[in-house]
N, C-alpha and C. Protein backbone atom coordinates (compact mmCIF):
# COMPACT_ATOMS: atom_id res chain seq x y z
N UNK A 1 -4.61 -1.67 52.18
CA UNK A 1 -5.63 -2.68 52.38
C UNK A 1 -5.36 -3.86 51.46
N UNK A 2 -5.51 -4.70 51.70
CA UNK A 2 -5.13 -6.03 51.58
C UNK A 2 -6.24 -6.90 50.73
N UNK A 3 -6.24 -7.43 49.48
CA UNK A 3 -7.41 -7.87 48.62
C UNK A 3 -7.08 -9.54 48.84
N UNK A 4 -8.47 -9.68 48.74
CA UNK A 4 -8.79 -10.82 49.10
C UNK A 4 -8.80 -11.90 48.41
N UNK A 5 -8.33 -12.60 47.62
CA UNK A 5 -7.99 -13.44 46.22
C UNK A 5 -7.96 -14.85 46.94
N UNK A 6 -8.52 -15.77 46.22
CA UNK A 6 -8.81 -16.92 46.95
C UNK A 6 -7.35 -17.62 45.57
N UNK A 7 -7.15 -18.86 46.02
CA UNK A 7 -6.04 -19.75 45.52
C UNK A 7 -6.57 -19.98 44.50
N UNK A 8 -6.07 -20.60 43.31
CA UNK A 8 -6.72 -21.28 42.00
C UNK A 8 -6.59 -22.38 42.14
N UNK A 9 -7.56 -23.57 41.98
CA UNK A 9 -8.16 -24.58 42.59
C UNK A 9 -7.10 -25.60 41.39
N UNK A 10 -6.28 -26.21 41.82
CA UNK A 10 -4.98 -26.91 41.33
C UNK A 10 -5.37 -28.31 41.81
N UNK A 11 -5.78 -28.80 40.35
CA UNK A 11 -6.45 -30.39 40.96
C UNK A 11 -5.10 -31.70 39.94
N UNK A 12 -4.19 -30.78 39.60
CA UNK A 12 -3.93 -31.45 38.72
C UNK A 12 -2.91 -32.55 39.36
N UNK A 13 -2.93 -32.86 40.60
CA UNK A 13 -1.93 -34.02 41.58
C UNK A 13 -3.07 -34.60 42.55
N UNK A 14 -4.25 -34.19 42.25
CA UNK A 14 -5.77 -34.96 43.28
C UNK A 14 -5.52 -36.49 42.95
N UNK A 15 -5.58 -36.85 41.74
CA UNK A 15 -5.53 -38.36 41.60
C UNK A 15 -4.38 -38.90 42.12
N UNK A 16 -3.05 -38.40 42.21
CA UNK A 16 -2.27 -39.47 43.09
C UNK A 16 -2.53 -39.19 44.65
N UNK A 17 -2.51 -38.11 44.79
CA UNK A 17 -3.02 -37.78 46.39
C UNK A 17 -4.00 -38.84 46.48
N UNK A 18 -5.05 -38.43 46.43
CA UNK A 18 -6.16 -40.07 46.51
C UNK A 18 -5.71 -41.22 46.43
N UNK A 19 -4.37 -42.00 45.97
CA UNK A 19 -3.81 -42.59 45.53
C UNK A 19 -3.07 -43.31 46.45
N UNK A 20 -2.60 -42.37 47.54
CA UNK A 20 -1.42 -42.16 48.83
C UNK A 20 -2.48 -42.52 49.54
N UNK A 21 -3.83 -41.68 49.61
CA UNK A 21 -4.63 -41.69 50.49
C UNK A 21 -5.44 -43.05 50.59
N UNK A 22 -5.57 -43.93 49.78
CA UNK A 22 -5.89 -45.39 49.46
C UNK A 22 -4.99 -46.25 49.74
N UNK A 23 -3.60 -46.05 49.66
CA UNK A 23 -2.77 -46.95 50.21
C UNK A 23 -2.61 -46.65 52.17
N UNK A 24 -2.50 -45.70 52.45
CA UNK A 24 -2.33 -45.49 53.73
C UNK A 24 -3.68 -45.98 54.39
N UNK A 25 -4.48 -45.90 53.94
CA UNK A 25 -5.66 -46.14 54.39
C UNK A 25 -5.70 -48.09 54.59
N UNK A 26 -4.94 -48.70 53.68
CA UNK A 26 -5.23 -50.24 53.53
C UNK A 26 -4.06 -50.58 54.38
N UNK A 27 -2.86 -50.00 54.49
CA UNK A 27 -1.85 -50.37 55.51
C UNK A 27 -2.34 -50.25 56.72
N UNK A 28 -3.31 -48.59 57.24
CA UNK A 28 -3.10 -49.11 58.64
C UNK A 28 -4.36 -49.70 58.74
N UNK A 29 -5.31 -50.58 57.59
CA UNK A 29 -6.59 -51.48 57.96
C UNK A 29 -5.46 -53.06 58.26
N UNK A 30 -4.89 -53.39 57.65
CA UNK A 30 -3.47 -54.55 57.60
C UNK A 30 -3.09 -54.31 59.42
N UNK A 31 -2.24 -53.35 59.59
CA UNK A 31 -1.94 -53.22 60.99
C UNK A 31 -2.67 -53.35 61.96
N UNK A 32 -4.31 -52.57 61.62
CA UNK A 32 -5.60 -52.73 62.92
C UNK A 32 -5.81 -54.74 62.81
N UNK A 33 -5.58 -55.29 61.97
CA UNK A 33 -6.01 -56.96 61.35
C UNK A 33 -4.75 -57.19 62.47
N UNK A 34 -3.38 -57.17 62.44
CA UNK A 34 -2.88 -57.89 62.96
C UNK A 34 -2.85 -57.40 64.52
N UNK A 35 -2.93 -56.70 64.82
CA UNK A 35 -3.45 -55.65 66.16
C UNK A 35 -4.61 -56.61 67.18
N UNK A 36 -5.34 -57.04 65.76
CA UNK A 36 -6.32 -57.92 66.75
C UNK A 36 -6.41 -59.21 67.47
N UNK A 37 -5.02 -59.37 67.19
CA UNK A 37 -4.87 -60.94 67.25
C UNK A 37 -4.24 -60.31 69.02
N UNK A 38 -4.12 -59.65 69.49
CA UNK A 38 -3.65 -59.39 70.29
C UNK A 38 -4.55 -58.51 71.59
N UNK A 39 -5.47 -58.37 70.69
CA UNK A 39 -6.76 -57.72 71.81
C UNK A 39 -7.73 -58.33 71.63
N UNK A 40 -8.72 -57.99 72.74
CA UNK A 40 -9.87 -58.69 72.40
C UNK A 40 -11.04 -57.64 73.48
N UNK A 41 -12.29 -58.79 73.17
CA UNK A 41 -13.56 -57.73 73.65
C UNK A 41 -13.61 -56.63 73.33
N UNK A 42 -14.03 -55.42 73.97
CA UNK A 42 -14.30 -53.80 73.26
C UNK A 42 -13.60 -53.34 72.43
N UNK A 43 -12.01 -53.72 72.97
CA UNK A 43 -11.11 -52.83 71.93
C UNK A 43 -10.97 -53.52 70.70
N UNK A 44 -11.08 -55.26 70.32
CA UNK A 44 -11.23 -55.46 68.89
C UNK A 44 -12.27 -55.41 68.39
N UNK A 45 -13.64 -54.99 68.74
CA UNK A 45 -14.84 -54.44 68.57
C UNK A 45 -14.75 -53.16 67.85
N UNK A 46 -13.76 -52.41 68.47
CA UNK A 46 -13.75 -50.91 68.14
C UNK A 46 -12.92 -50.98 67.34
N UNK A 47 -11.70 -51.69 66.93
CA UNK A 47 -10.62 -51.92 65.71
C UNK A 47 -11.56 -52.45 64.34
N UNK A 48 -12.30 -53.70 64.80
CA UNK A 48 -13.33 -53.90 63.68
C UNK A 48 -14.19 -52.94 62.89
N UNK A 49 -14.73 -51.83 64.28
CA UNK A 49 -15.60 -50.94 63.28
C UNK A 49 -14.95 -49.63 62.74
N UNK A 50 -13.99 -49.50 63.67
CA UNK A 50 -12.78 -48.47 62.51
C UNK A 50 -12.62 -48.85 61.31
N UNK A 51 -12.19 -50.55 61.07
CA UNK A 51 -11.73 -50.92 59.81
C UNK A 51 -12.82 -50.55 58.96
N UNK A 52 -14.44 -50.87 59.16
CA UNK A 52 -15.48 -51.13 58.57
C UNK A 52 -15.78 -49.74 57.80
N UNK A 53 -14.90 -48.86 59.29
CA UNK A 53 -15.28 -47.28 58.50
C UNK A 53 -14.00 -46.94 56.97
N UNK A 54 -12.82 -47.47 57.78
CA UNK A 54 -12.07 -47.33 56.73
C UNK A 54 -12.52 -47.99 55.38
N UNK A 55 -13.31 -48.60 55.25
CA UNK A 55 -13.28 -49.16 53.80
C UNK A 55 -14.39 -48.52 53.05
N UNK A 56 -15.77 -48.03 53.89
CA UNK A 56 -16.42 -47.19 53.38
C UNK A 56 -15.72 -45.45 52.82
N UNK A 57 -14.56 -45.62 53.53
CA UNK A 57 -13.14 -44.54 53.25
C UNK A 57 -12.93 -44.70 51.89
N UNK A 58 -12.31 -46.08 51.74
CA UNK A 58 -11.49 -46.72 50.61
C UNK A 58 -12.79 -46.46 49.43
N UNK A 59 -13.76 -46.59 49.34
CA UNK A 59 -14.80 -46.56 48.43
C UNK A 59 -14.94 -45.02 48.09
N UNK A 60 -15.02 -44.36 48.80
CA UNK A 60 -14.92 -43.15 48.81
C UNK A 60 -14.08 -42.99 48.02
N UNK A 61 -13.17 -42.81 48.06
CA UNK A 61 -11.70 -42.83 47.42
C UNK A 61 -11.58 -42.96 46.16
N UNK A 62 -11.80 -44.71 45.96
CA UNK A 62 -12.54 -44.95 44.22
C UNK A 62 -13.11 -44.19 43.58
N UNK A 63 -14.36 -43.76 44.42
CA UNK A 63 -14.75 -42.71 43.56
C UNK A 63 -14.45 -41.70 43.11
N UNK A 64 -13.55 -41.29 44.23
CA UNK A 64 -13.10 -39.90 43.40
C UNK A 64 -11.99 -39.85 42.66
N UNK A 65 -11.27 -40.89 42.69
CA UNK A 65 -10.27 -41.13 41.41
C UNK A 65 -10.73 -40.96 40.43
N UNK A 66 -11.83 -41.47 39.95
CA UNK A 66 -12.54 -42.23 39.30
C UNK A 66 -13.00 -40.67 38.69
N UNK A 67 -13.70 -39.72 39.20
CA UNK A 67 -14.51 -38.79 39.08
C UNK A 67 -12.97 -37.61 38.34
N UNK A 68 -11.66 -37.85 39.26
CA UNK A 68 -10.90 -36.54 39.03
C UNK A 68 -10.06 -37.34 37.77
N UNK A 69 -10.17 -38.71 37.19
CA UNK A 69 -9.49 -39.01 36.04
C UNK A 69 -9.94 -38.37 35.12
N UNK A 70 -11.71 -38.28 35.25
CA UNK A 70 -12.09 -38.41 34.11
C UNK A 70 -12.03 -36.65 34.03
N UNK A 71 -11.91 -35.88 34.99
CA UNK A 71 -11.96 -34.33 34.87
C UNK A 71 -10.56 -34.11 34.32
N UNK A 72 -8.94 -34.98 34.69
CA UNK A 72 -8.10 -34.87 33.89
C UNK A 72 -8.38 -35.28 32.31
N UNK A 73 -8.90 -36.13 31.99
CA UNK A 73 -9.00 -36.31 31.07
C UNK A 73 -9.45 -35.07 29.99
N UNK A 74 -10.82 -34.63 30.57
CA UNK A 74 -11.51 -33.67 30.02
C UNK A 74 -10.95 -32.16 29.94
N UNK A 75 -10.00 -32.09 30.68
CA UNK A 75 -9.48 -30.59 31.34
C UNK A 75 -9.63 -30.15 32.37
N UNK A 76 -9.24 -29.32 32.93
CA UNK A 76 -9.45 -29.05 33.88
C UNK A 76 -10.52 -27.40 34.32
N UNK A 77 -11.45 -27.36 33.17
CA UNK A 77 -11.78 -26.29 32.81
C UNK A 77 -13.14 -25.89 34.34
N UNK A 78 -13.64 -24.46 34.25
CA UNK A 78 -14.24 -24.32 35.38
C UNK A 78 -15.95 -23.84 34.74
């Protein structure tokens, strides 16, 4: 029988991950921007409010840099 052991929670590469995840996130908001010059009505409607979501993304993001610096900082204790 087979025991059940969950992973040990390894945060210690979260801040650049978030990091990747903030840049990818602003490239393809850059690509949906120039995308629009090329559509119009519904579909740059719907590129606009993707972007709008992506940046409430990007904020997101901040924060948790922000939140897992300061847990590097402190340790990583549980």
């Amino acid at each position: 029988m087979r025991k059940n052991t969950s992973n040990p929670d390894d945060r210690s590469d979260n801040v650049e991950k978030l990091q990747d995840m903030v840049k990818n996130t602003k490239d393809n908001m850059e690509a949906a921007e120039e995308l629009m010059a090329y559509t119009s009505g519904e579909e740059r409607e719907a590129i606009k409010q993707k972007n709008e979501r992506r940046e409430e993304s990007l904020e997101g993001f901040q924060k948790e840099i922000i939140d897992e610096t300061q847990v590097r900082k402190n340790g990583y204790s549980s």
